[in-house]
Each structure stands twice: as structure tokens, then as C-alpha cells.
Protein backbone atom coordinates (compact mmCIF):
# COMPACT_ATOMS: atom_id res chain seq x y z
CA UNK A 1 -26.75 12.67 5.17
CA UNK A 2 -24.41 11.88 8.18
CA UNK A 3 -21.96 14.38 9.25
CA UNK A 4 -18.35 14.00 9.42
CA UNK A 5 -16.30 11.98 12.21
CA UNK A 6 -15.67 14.55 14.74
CA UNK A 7 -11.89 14.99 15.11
CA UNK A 8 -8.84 16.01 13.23
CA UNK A 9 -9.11 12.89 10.55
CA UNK A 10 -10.07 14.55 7.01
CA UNK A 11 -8.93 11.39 4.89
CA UNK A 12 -5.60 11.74 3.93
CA UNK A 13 -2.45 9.30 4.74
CA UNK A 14 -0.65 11.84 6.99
CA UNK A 15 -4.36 11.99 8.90
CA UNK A 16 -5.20 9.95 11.15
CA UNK A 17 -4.14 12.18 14.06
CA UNK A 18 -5.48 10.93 17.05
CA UNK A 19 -8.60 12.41 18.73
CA UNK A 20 -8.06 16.16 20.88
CA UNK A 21 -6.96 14.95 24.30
CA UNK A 22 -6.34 16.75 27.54
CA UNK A 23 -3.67 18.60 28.18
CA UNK A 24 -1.07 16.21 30.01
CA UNK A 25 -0.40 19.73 32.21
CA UNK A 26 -3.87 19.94 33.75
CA UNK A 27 -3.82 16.11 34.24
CA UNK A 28 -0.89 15.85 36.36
CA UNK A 29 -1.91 19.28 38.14
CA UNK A 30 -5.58 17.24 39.38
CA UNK A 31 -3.07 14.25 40.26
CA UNK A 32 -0.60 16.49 42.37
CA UNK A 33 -3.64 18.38 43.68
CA UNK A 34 -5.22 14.92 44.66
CA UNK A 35 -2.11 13.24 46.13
CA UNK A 36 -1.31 16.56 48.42
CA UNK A 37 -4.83 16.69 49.80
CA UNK A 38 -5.18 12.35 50.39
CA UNK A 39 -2.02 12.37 52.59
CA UNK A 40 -3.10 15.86 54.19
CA UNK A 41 -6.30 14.31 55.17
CA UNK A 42 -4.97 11.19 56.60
CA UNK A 43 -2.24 13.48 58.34
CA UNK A 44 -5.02 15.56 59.77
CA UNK A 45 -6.76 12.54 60.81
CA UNK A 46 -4.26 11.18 63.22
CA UNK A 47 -5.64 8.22 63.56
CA UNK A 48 -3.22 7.15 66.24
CA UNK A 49 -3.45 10.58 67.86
CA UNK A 50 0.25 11.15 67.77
CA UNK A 51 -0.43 14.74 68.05
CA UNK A 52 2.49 15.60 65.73
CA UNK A 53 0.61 16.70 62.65
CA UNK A 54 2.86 20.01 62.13
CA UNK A 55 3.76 21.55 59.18
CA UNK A 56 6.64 19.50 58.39
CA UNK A 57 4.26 16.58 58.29
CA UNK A 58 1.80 18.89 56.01
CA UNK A 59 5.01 19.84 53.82
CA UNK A 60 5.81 16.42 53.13
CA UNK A 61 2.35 15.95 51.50
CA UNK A 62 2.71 19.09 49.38
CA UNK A 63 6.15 17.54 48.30
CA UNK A 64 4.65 14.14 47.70
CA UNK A 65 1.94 16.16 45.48
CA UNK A 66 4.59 18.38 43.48
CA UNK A 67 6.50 14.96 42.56
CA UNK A 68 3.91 14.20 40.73
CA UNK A 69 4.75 17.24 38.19
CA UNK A 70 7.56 15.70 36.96
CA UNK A 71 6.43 12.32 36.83
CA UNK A 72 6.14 12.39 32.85
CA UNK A 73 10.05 13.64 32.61
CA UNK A 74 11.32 11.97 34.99
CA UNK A 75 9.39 8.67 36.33
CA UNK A 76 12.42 6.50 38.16
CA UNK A 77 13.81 9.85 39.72
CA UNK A 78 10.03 10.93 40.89
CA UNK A 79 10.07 7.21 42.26
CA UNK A 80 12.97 6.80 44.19
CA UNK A 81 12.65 10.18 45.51
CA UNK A 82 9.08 9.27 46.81
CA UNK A 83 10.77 6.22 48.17
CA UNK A 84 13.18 8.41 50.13
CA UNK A 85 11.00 10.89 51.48
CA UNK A 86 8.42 8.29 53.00
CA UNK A 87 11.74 6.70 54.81
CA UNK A 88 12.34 10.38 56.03
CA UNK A 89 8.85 11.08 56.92
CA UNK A 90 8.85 8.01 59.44
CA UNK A 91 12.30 8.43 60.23
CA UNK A 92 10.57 12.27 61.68
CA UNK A 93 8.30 10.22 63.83
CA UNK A 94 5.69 12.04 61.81
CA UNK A 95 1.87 10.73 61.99
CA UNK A 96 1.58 7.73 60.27
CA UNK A 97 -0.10 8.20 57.12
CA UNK A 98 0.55 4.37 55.43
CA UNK A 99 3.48 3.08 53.47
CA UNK A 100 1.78 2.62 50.23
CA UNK A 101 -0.31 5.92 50.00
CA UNK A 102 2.39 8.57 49.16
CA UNK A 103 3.32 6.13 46.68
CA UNK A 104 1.01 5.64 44.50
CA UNK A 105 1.35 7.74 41.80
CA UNK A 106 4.69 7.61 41.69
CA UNK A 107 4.33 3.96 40.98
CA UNK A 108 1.81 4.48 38.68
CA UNK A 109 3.67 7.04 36.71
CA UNK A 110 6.76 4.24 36.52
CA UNK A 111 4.86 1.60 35.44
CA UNK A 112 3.06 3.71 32.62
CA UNK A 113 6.50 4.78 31.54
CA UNK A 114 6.95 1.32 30.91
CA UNK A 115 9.06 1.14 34.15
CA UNK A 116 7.13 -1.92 35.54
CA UNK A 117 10.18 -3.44 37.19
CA UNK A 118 11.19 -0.72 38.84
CA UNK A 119 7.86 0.27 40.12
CA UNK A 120 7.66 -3.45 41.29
CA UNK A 121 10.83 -3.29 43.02
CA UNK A 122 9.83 -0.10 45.04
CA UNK A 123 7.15 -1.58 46.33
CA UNK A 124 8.67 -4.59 47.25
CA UNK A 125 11.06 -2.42 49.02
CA UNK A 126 8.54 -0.40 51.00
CA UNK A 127 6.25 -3.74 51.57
CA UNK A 128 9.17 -5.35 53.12
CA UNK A 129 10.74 -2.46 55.00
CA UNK A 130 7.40 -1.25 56.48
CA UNK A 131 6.84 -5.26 57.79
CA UNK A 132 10.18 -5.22 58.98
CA UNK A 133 9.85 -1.92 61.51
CA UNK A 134 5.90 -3.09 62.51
CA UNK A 135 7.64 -6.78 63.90
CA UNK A 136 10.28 -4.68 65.83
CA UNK A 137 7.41 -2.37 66.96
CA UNK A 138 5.40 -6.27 68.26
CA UNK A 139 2.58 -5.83 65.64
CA UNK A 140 0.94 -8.90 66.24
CA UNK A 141 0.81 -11.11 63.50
CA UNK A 142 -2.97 -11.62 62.52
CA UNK A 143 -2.26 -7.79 62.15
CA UNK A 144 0.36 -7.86 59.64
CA UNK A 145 -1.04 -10.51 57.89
CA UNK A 146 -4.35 -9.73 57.58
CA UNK A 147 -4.98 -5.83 57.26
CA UNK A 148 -1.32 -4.04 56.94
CA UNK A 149 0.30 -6.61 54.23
CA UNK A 150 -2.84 -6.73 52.25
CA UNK A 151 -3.88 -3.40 52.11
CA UNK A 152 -0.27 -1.79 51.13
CA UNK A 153 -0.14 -4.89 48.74
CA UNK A 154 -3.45 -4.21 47.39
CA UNK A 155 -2.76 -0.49 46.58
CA UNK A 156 0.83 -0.47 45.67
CA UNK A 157 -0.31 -3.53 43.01
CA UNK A 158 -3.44 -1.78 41.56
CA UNK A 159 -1.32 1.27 40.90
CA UNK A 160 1.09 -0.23 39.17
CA UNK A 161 -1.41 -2.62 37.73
CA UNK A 162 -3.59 0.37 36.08
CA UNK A 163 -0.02 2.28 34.94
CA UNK A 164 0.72 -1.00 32.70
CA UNK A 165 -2.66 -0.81 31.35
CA UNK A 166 -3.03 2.54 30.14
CA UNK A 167 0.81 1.84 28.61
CA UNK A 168 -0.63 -1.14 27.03
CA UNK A 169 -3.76 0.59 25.34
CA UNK A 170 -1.71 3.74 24.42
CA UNK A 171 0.95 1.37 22.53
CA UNK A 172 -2.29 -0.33 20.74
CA UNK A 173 -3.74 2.95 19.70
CA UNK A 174 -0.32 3.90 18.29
CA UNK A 175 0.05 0.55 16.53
CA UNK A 176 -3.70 0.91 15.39
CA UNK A 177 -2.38 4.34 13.96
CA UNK A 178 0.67 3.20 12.32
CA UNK A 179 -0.82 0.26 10.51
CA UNK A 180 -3.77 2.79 9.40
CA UNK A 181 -1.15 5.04 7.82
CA UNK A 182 0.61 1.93 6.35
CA UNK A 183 -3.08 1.04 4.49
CA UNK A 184 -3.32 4.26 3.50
CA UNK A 185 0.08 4.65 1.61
CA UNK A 186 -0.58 0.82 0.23
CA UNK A 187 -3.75 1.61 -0.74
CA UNK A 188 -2.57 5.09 -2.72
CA UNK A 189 0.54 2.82 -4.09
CA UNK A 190 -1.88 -0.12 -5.26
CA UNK A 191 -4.39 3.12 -6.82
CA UNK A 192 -1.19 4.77 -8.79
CA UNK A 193 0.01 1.46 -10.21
CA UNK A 194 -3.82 0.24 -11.37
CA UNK A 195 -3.73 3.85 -12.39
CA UNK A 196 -0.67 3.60 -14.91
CA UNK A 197 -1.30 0.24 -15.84
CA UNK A 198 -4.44 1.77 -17.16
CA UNK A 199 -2.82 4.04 -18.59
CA UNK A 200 -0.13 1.50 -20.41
CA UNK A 201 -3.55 -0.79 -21.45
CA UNK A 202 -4.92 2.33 -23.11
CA UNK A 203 -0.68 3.44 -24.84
CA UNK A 204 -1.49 -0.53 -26.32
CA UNK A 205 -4.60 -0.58 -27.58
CA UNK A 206 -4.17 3.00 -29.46
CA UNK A 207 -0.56 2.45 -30.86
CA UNK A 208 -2.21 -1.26 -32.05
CA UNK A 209 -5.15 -0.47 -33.83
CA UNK A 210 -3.92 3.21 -34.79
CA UNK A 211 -0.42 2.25 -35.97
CA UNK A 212 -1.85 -0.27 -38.10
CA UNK A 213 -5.05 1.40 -39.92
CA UNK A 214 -2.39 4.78 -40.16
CA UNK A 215 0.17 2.16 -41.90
CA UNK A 216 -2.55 1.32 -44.61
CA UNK A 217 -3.81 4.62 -44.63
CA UNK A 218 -0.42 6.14 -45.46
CA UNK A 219 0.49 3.43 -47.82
CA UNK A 220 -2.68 3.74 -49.96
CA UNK A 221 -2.40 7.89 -49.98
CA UNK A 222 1.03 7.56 -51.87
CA UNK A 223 -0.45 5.19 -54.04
CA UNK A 224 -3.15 7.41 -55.12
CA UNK A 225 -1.18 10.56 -55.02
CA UNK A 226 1.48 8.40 -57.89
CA UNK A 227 -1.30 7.86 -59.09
CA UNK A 228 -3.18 11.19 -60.01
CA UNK A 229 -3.47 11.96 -63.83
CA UNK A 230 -2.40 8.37 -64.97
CA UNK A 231 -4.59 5.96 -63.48
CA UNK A 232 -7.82 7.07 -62.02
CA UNK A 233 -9.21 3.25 -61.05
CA UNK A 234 -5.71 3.04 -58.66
CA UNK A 235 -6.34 6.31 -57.53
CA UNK A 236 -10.39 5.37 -56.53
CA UNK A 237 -8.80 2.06 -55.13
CA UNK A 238 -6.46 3.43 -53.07
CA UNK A 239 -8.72 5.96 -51.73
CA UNK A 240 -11.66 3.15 -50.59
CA UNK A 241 -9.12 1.75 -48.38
CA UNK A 242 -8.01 4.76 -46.78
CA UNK A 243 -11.79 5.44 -46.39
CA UNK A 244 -12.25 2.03 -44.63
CA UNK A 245 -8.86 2.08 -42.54
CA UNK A 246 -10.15 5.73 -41.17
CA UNK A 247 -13.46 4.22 -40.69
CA UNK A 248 -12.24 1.53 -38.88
CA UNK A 249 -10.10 3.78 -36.92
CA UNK A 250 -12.91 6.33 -36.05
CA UNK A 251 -14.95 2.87 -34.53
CA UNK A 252 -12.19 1.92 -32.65
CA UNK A 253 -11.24 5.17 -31.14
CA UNK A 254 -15.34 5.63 -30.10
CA UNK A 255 -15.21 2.37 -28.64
CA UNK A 256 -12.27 3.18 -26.45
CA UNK A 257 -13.70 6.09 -25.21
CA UNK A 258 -17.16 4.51 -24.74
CA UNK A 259 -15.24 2.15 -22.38
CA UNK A 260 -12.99 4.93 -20.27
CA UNK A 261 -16.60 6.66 -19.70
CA UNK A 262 -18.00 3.43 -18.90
CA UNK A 263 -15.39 1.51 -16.66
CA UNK A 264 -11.97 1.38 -15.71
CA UNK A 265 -9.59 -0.08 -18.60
CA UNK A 266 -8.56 -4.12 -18.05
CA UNK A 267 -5.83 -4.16 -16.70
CA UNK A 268 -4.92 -7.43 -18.74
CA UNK A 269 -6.12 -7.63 -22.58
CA UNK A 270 -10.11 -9.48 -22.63
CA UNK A 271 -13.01 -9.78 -24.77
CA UNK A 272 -14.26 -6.58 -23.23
CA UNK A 273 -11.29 -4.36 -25.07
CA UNK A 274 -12.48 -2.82 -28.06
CA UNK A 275 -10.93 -4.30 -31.45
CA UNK A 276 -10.40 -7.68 -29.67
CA UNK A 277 -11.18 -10.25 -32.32
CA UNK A 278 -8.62 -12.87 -31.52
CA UNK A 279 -6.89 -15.38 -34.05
CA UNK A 280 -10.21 -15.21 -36.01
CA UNK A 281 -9.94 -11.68 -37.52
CA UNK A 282 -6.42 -12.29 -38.39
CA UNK A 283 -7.75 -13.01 -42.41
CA UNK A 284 -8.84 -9.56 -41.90
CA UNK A 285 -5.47 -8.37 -41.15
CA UNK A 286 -4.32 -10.01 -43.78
CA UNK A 287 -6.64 -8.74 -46.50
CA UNK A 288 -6.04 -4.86 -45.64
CA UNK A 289 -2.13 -5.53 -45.73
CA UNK A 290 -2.54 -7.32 -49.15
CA UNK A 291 -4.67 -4.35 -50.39
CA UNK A 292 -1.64 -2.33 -49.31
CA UNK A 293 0.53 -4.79 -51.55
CA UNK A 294 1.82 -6.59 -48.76
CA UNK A 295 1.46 -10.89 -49.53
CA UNK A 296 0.65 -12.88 -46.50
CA UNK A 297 0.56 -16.52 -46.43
CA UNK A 298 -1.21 -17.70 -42.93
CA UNK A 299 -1.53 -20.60 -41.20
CA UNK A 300 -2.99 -20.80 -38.45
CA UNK A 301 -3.64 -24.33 -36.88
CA UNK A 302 -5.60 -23.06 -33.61
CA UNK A 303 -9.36 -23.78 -32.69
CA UNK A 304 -9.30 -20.12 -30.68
CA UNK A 305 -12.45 -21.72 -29.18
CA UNK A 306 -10.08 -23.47 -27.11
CA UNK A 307 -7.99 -20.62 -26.06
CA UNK A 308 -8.72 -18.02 -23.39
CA UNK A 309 -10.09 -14.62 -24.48
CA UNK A 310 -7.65 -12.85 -23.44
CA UNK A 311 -4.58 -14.75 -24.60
CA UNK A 312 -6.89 -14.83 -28.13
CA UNK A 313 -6.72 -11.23 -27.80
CA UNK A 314 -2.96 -11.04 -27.01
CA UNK A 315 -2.43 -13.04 -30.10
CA UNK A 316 -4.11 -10.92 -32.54
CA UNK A 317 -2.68 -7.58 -31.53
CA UNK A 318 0.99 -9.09 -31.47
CA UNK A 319 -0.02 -10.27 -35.39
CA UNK A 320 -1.84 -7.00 -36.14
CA UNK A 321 1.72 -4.81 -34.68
CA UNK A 322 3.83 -7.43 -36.85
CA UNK A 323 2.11 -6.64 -40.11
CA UNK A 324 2.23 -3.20 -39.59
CA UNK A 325 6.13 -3.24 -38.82
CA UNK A 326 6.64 -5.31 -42.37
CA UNK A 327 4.03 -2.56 -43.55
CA UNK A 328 6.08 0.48 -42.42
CA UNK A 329 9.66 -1.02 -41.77
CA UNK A 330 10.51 -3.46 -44.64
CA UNK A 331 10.57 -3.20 -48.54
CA UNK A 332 9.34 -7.22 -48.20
CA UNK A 333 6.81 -8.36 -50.87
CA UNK A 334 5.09 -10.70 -48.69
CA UNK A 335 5.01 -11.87 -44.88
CA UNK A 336 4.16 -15.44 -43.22
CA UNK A 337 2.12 -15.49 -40.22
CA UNK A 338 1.82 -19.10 -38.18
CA UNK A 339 0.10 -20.13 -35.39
CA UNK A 340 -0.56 -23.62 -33.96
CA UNK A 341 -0.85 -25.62 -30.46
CA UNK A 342 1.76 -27.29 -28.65
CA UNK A 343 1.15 -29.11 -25.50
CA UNK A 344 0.08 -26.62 -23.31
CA UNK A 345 1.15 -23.59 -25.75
CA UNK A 346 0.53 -21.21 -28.30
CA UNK A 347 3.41 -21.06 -30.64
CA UNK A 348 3.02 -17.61 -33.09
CA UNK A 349 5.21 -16.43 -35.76
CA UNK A 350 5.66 -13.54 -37.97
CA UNK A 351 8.77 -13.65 -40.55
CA UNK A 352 9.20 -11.44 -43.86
CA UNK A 353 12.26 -12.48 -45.79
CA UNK A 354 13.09 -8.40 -45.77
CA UNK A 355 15.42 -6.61 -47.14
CA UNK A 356 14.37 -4.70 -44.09
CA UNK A 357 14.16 -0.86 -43.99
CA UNK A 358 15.17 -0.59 -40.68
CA UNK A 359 17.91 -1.82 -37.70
CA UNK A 360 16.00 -4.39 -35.98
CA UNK A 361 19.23 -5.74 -34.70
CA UNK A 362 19.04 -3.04 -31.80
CA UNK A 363 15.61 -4.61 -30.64
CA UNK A 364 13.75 -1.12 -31.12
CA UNK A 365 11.35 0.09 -33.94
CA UNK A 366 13.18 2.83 -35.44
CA UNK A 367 10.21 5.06 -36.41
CA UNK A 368 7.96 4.70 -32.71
CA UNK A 369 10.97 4.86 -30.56
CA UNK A 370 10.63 0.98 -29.87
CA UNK A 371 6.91 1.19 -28.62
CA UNK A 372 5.81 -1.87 -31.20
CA UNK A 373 8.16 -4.59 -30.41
CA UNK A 374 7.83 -3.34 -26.25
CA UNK A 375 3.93 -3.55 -26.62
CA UNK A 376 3.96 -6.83 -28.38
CA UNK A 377 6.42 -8.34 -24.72
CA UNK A 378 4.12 -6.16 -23.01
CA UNK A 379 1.21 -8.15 -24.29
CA UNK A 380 2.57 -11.55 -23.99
CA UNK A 381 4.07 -10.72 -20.50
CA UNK A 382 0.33 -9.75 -19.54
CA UNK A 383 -1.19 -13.37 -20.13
CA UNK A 384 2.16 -15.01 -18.85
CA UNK A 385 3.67 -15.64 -22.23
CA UNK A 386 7.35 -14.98 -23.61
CA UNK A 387 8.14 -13.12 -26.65
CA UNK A 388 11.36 -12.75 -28.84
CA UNK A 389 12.01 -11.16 -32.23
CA UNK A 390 15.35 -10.99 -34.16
CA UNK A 391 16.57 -10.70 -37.29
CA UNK A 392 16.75 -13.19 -39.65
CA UNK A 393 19.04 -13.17 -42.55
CA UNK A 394 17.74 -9.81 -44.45
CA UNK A 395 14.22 -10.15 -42.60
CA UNK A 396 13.12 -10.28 -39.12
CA UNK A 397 11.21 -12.59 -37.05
CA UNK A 398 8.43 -12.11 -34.33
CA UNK A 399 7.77 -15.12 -32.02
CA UNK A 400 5.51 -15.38 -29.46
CA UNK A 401 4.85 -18.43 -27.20
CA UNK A 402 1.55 -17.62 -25.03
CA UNK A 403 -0.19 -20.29 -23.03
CA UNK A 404 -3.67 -21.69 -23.90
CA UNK A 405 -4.98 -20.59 -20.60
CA UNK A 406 -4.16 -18.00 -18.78
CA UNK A 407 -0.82 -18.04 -16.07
């Protein structure tokens, strides 16, 4: 099994750390350690054998070196400073030791700073300046041209050259790094909103099929407990159909479980949801509110062969949560459930004729705390349908306009 990235990363969204790094001290200690013993040597060198390779001239290199100490703080002051004291050197008559040289970090420090004019500008400045005093001085020109411009262009350009580059791939790594910690928090965001819509799919599909078998269950146990000691074939009656509804209710509840073990809940109602009949096992709605002494009249001109599963499924649990509002809501004999095509729609009704039980006119349930009517917009939201119910004269209406296929 491989081993974990090395590293501080461990996974999470405040994580992705980058990788231990040197310490920026010990860095810019080799650097100032480096520049102080480069311009030493070339000082001890004398390649002109000026013979004025004193300690003034071996100061200046341990103050170009300690420059480079502050050149994270401070990178234009560390610059123009550098700048200065090379002017000052020559102006000392001290052995040459090259115009670009002492410079280079310093202009490598601006440019990583993100200084790159600046650093650009300085070495124009000593380019030009050193050209200007080596005419006066009768350089000859093949000189100039072809060894002292070039080489002091050469260095002073690759410094500031590789100071823009490692600016360049530090701002990438630190875009890399913010866009990984932008995933990240989508990803969690887009994990905790599947999560509760899970969560709402699963609220649905238990208040649906439980609110409606408990309905018929509760109906048919006051029937039998009226009942008891006058009429022993109602009592039997009424006690079969709360045997079925909790039968029915046990099978739906071990389906939905089967499925949480199984797979993650549809996020939009399918064929896969247990209880999902569609527009077909409406009659069978129908026939367990009539045993509960509800009257439903149906008609339903759909071919749900032509309809998608899921807005099928949509349909039936909006007409299953109707019937059990007229069940447990209104003192209605009888309810009228009607579905047919329209162009490119599904137009479903439920209506009783009431007198209702209950204030519809607020738009909640008054038993569930509104969870019925805000399921069945829930459900036709999900397949890109509309939904409205109202009351009508001493009844109430449930309409629901789905499409044939899916939005």
C-alpha cells in the first residue's frame, strides 16, 4: 500500500500548505557569504595590478555582501545603495572589480520583489555610466563593444532575468494553492448540499408513503374501536386494513433502508425510489381511501408509458399526499382526482368539495406544520413542474402542471 505524500498536506481545505522550504535566513546568509568572497577574489586578483587592494577595497566587498541581508525587506533601498557604493568604490580609485558584479544580487533581489523596472533601470544606469568613464579613459571601441558592453549586459540581464522567474513560479505555486483550496471548499459545499438534498429526498418519501398508510391506519382503528360490542364484521373490516396499511408500511420502510445501505438516495424522484408506481397505482390509492370511506372519482387520461419515470413518480406521490390531506383534513365524502395531457404537459388535479377541517387558506397543513403541501412543490419543482393549491369554495384544490419529460 503506498505511503502518504511526504509534506504537511493531510487532506483537509485549510491543507495544502506548501512543502518545508529553507529557511529564507540561511539563504541570504550563502548569498551574502558568496557575493563578499566573488568581489574579494577579483579584488585580490588585481588584474590590472593597481596595487591598491587595501582594506577599504576589501570592506567594500563585505558591505556589498551584508546588503544582501536586507534584500528581502528592503529590495529598492539594497539597490540603490549598491548603486551608490560601486560609484564610490571607483570614485576611491579602488581596483577595478567590474560594474555589473557587485550588482548582481541586488538586482536579482529587485526583480524577484517584483521590482523589474527598477532593477532594469539600475542597470541601465551603471551600463551607461561605466561606458561613459571607459570613452573618457580612450577604451578603444572593439573593446567596449565587444567584451565590456556584453559582458556587464550579459550579467546584469541574467540576474534580473532569473529574479523575474523565480517571482513568476512562486506567484504560480500560490495561484496553484489558492485554486486548490477553492476546489476543496466547492467540493465540501457541492458534498453538504447532495448531502441534505438526500436528506430532503428521504423527509419525502417517508412523510408520503407514511402519512398516507398512518391516515388509513388511524381512520380504520376508530372505526373498529366504535365499533367493539356492536358490530364485530366492521370491527374485523376495519382491522384487515389497518393490517394491510402497516404491512404496506413495514415494505416500504425496508425498502428505503435497503436503498440508504445500498446507494446514495436520488436526488430527483425515479423508478429506483421505493413505492414509485406512477399514475398506474393511483386505483390503488383510491381503493384504500374508499375502504377508509373516502369516494374518489378518477380520471386519468394519461398513457404513463409516455411520461418519464420520474415525473410518473412525481405524479403519484403529489396524488397519494392529496388523498391523505382530504383523509386527515376534511369531513368531505368523496374527492376527484384528474389527470390528462396537454401539449407538452401534465395537467393533475385533486379537489374535495370540503367542508374542510382545516385553514388551507394560509397555504400550510395544519396538523404536519405545512410539510404536505411543501413536499408536493418540492416534488413538482424537482422534475421542473409548477404546483398551486387553494381553496375552493368550502373545499380545496391541488394542481399540479409537470412536464411529460423531464426539464
Amino acid at each position: 500500500m503506498p505511503s502518504a505524500p511526504p509534506g504537511p498536506y493531510r487532506g483537509g481545505v485549510e491543507d495544502y500548505a506548501p512543502r518545508e522550504q529553507v529557511d529564507p535566513r540561511l539563504v541570504d546568509a550563502v548569498l551574502a557569504t558568496g557575493m563578499t568572497l566573488a568581489v574579494a577574489l577579483v579584488i585580490a586578483a588585481d588584474l590590472q595590478r593597481t596595487g591598491r587592494g587595501g582594506a577599504t577595497a576589501y570592506g567594500f566587498a563585505v558591505g556589498f555582501g551584508l546588503l544582501v541581508l536586507a534584500r528581502r525587506r528592503w529590495p529598492r533601498a539594497v539597490l540603490g545603495i549598491t548603486v551608490l557604493g560601486i560609484f564610490g568604490y571607483y570614485a576611491l580609485d579602488l581596483p577595478p572589480i567590474g560594474i555589473a558584479l557587485p550588482a548582481v544580487a541586488a538586482l536579482y533581489s529587485a526583480a524577484e520583489a517584483g521590482r523589474t523596472r527598477w532593477a532594469v533601470g539600475a542597470a541601465a544606469v551603471l551600463v551607461a555610466t561605466s561606458g561613459y568613464f571607459l570613452v573618457r579613459e580612450g577604451r578603444p571601441a572593439d573593446y567596449l563593444v565587444g567584451y565590456e558592453f556584453v559582458t556587464n549586459i550579459a550579467l546584469a540581464a541574467a540576474s534580473v532575468a532569473l529574479g523575474a522567474s523565480v517571482r513568476l513560479r512562486r506567484e504560480t505555486r500560490e495561484q496553484q494553492q489558492r485554486l486548490r483550496r477553492l476546489e476543496a471548499v466547492a467540493q465540501a459545499r457541492q458534498a453538504a448540499e447532495r448531502a441534505q438534498a438526500e436528506r430532503l429526498q428521504v423527509a419525502r418519501e417517508l412523510h408520503d408513503s407514511l402519512g398516507h398508510s398512518l391516515a388509513v391506519v388511524s381512520l380504520h382503528a376508530g372505526v373498529a374501536q366504535e365499533s367493539v360490542g356492536r358490530d364485530d364484521a366492521a370491527v374485523t373490516r376495519a382491522l384487515e386494513q389497518v393490517r394491510a396499511a402497516g404491512s404496506e408500511t413495514l415494505r416500504e420502510l425496508r425498502a428505503t433502508v435497503r436503498l440508504l445501505r445500498e446507494q446514495p438516495v436520488p436526488v430527483a424522484p425515479g423508478p429506483e425510489t421505493p413505492g414509485d408506481v406512477g399514475l398506474a397505482g393511483v386505483p390503488a390509492l383510491a381503493a384504500a381511501a374508499e375502504a377508509a370511506g373516502l369516494v374518489v372519482r378518477m380520471r386519468i387520461d394519461v398513457l404513463t408509458t409516455s411520461l418519464a419515470p420520474e415525473v410518473d413518480a412525481a405524479a403519484y406521490r403529489i396524488v397519494q399526499e392529496a388523498l391523505t390531506n382530504v383523509l386527515r383534513h376534511s369531513r368531505s365524502p368523496q374527492a376527484e382526482v384528474r389527470a390528462q395531457v396537454s401539449g407538452d404537459r401534465v395537467q393533475l388535479t385533486v379537489s374535495d368539495p370540503g367542508p374542510a377541517a382545516h385553514p388551507f387558506e394560509d397555504g400550510e397543513d395544519r396538523d404536519d406544520g405545512g410539510h404536505g403541501l411543501r413536499g408536493m412543490a418540492e416534488r413538482a419543482a424537482l422534475v421542473g413542474g409548477v404546483f398551486r393549491a387553494h381553496p375552493r369554495g368550502a373545499g380545496f384544490v391541488v394542481h399540479a402542471e409537470l412536464p411529460v419529460r423531464r426539464a
